[in-house]
C-alpha atoms as a PDB file:
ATOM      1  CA  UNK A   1       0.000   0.000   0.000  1.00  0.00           C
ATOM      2  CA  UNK A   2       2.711   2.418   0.373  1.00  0.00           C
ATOM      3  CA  UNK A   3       3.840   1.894  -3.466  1.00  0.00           C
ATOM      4  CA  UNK A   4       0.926   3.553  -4.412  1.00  0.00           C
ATOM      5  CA  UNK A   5       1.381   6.654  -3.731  1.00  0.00           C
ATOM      6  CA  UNK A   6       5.193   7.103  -5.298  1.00  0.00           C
ATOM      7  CA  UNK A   7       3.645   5.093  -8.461  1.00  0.00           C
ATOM      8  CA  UNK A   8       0.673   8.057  -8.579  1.00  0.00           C
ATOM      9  CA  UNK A   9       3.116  10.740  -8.897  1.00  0.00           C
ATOM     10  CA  UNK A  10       5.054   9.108 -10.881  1.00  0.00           C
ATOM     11  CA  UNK A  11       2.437   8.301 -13.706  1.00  0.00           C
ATOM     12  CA  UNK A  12       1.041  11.800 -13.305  1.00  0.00           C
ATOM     13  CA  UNK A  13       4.150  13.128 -13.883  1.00  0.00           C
ATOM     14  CA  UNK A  14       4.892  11.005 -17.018  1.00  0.00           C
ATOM     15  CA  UNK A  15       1.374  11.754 -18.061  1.00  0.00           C
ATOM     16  CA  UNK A  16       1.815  15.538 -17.411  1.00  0.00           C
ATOM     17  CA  UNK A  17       5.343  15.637 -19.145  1.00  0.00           C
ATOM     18  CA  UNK A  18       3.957  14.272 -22.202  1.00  0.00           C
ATOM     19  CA  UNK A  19       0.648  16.129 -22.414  1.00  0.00           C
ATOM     20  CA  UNK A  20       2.733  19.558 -22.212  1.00  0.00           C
ATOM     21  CA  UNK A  21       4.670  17.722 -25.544  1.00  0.00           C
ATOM     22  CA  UNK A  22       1.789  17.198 -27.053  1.00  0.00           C
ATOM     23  CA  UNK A  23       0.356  20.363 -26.443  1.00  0.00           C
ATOM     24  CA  UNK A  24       3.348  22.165 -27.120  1.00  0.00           C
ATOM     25  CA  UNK A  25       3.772  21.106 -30.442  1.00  0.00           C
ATOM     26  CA  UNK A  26       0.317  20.521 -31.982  1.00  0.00           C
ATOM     27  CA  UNK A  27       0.698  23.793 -34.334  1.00  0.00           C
ATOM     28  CA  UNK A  28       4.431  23.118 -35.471  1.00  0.00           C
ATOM     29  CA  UNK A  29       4.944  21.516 -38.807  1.00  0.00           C
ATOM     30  CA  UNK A  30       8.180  19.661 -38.966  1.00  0.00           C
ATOM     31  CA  UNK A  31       9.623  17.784 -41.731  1.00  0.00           C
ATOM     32  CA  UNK A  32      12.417  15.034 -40.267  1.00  0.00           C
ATOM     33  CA  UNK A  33      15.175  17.416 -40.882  1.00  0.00           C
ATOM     34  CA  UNK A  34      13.654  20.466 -38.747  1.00  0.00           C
ATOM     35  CA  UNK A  35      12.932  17.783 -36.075  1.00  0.00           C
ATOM     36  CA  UNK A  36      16.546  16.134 -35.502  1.00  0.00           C
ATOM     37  CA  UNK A  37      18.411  19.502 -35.171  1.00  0.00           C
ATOM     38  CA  UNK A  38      15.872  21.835 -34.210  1.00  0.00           C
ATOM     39  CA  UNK A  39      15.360  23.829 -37.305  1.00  0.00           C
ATOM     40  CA  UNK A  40      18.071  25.259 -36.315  1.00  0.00           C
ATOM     41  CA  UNK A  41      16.980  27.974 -34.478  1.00  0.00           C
ATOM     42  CA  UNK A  42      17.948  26.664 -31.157  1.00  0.00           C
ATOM     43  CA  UNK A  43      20.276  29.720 -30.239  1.00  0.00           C
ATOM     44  CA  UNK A  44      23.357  30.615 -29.251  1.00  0.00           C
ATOM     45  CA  UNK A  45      23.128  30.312 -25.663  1.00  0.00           C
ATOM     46  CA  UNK A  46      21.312  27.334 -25.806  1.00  0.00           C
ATOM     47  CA  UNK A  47      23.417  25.328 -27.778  1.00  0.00           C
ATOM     48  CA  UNK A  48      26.241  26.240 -25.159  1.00  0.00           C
ATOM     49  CA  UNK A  49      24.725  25.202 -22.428  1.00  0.00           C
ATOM     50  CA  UNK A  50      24.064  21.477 -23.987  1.00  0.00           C
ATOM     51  CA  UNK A  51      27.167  21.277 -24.896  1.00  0.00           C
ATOM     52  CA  UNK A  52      28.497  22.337 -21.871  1.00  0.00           C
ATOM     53  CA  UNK A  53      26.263  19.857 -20.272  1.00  0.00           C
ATOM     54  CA  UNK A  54      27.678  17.366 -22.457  1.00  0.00           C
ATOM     55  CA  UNK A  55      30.679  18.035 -21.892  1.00  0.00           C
ATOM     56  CA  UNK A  56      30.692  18.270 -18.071  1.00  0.00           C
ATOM     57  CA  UNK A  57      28.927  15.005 -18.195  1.00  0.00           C
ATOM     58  CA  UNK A  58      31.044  12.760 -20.161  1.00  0.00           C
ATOM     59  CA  UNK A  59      33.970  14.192 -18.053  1.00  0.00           C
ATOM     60  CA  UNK A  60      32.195  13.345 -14.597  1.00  0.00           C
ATOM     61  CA  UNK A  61      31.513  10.006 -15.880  1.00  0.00           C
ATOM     62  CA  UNK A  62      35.136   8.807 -17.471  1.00  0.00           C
ATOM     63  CA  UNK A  63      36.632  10.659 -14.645  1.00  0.00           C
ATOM     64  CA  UNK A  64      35.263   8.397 -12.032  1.00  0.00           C
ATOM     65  CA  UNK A  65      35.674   4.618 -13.985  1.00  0.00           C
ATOM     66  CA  UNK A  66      39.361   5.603 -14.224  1.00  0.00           C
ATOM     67  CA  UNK A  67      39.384   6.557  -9.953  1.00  0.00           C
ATOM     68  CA  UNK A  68      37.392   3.433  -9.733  1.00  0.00           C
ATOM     69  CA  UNK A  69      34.518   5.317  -8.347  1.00  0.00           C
END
């Protein structure tokens, strides 16, 4: 009984997450292209921060299998 609750939340956030992609993108027409990089009008500043995040990421993650983390 006390799995229900976390399972609740976590369906209605699933369900909520995908409702707002949904919604968010009923009146955009995309052909494959525009889809896979964005139509490339991501911007600047958003593009660095991914790759930054990439970056940091793939750093934090080879870093520690070489300390043996």
């Amino acid at each position: 009984m006390k799995s229900v609750v976390p399972l609740a939340v976590i369906g209605c956030v699933i369900v909520g997450t995908a409702g707002l992609g949904i919604f968010g993108v009923r009146k955009i027409k995309m052909d494959p292209t525009q889809f896979i990089v964005g139509g490339r009008s991501l911007g600047a500043i958003f593009l660095w921060l991914l790759m930054a995040g990439e970056v940091y990421t793939s750093f934090t993650f080879s870093r520690s299998r070489r300390l043996g983390v």
